[in-house]
Protein backbone atom coordinates (compact mmCIF):
# COMPACT_ATOMS: atom_id res chain seq x y z
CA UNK A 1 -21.57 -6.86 -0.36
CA UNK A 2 -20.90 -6.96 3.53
CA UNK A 3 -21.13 -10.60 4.62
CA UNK A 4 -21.73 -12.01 8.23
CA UNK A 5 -20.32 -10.30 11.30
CA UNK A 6 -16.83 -11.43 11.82
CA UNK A 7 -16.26 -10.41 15.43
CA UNK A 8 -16.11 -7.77 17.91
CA UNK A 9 -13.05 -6.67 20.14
CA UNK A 10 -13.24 -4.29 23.07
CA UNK A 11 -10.07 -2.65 24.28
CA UNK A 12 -8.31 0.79 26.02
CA UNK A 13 -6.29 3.49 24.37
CA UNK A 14 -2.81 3.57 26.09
CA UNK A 15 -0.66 6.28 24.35
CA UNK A 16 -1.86 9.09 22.69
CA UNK A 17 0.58 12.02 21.26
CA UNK A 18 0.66 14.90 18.79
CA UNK A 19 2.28 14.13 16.21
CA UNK A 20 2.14 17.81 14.01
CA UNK A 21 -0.24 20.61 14.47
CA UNK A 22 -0.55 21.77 11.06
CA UNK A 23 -3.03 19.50 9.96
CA UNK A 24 -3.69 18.50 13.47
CA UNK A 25 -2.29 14.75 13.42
CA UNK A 26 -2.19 12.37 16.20
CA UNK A 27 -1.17 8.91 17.04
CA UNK A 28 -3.00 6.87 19.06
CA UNK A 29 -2.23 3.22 20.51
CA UNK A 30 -4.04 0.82 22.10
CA UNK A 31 -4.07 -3.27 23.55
CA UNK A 32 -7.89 -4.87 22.94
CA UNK A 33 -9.41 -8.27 23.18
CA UNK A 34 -12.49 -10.30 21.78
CA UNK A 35 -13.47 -12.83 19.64
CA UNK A 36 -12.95 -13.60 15.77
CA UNK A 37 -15.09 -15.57 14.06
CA UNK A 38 -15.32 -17.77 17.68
CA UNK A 39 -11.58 -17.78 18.55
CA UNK A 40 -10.08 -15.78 21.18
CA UNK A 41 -7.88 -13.02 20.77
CA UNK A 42 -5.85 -10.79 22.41
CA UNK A 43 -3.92 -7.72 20.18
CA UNK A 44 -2.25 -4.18 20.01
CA UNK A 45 -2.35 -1.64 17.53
CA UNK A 46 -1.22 2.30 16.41
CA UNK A 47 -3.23 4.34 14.41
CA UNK A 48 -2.63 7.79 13.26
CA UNK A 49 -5.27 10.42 12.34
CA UNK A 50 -5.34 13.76 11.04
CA UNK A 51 -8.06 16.23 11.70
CA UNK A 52 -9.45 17.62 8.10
CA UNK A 53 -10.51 21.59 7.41
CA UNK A 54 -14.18 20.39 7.79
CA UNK A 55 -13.76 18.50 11.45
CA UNK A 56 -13.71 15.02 9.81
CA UNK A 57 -11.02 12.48 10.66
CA UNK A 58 -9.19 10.66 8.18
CA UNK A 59 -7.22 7.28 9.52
CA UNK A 60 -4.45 4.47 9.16
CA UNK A 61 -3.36 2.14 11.09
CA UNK A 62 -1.82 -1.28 11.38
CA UNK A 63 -1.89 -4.15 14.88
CA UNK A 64 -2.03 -7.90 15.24
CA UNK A 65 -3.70 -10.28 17.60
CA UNK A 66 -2.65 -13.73 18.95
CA UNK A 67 -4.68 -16.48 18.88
CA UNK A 68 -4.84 -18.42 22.25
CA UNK A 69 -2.47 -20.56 20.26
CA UNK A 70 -0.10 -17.79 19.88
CA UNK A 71 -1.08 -17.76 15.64
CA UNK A 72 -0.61 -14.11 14.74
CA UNK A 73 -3.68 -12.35 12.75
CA UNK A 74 -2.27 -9.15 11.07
CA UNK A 75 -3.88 -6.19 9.62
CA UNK A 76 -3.49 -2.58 8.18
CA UNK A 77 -6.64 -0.04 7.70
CA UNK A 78 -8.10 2.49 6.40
CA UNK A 79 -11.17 4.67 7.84
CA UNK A 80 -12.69 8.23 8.02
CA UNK A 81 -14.06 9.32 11.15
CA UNK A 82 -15.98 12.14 13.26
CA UNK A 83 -15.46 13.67 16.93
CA UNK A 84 -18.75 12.88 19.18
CA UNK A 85 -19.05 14.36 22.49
CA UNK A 86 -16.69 14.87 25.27
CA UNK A 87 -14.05 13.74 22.49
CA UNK A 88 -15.56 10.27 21.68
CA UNK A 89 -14.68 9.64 17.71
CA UNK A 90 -16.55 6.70 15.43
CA UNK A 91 -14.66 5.42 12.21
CA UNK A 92 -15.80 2.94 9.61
CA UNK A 93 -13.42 1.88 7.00
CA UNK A 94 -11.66 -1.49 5.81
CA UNK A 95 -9.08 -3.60 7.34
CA UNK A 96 -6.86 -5.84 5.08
CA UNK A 97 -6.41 -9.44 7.40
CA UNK A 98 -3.57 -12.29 6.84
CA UNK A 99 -2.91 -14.79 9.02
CA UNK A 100 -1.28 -17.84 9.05
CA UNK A 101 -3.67 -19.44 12.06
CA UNK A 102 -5.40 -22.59 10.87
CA UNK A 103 -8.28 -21.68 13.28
CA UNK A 104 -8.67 -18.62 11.31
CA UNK A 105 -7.96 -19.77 7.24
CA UNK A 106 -11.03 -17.33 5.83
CA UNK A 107 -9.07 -14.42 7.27
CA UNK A 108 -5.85 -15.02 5.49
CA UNK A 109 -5.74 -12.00 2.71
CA UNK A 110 -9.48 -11.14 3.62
CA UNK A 111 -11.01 -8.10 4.08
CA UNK A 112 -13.19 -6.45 6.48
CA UNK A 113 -15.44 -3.73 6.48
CA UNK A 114 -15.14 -1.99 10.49
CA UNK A 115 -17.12 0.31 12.65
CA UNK A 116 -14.43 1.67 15.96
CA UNK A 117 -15.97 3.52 18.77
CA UNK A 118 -14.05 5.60 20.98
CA UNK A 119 -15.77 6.74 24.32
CA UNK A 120 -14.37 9.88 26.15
CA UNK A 121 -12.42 7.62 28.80
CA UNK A 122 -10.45 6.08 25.37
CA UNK A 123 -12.35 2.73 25.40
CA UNK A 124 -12.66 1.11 22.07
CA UNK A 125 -15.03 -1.31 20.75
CA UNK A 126 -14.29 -2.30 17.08
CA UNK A 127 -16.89 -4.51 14.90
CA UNK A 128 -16.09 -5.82 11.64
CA UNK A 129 -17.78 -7.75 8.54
CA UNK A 130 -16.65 -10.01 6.00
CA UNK A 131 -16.72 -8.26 2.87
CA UNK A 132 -17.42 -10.41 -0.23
């Protein structure tokens, strides 16, 4: 059962690459900010994803954010996704958390159901939910 909303981080693509053509695969980076549960945070991630034969995305990734503390918060996901217009994509999938922050002990080996947004200009906004 999805729990309460855990925070919300808003960020910019920086890199994006081909990474094979046969499925189409790419690899996609980008630096973000927000909150989590309260606490500031400040992070970078890669994801890869490969187009399917029916348009869909499939995705994996991995980042980590610092605390304003400097406490790392890791994760590694898991998500399908869709193209929108102008090339916007939308994902929902899990994330698997640890963290070793002591302004952040409900994340360590948590999960977290997401929703990632992905405007035309490569601006993200990424939601998540404590899954229980």
């Amino acid at each position: 059962m999805l729990g309460k909303q855990i925070g919300t981080i808003k960020g910019k693509q920086t890199v994006r690459r081909v990474l094979s053509v046969n499925p189409p695969t790419t690899e996609i980076s980008f630096q973000d900010s927000g909150e989590i549960l309260g606490v500031h945070v400040i992070g970078m991630a890669t994801y890869t994803a490969v187009v399917r034969p029916d348009g869909s995305l499939i995705g994996s990734g991995q980042g980590f954010s610092l605390t304003d503390k400097g406490d790392p918060v890791t994760w590694t996901g898991h998500g399908l996704g869709k193209f929108g217009p102008g090339g916007s994509a939308s994902y929902r999938g899990m994330l698997f958390l640890s963290t070793t922050s002591t302004e952040l002990p409900t994340l360590n080996n948590a999960c977290a159901a997401f929703e990632y947004e992905v405007d035309p200009s490569g601006n993200t906004v990424s939601t998540m939910w404590e899954w229980m």
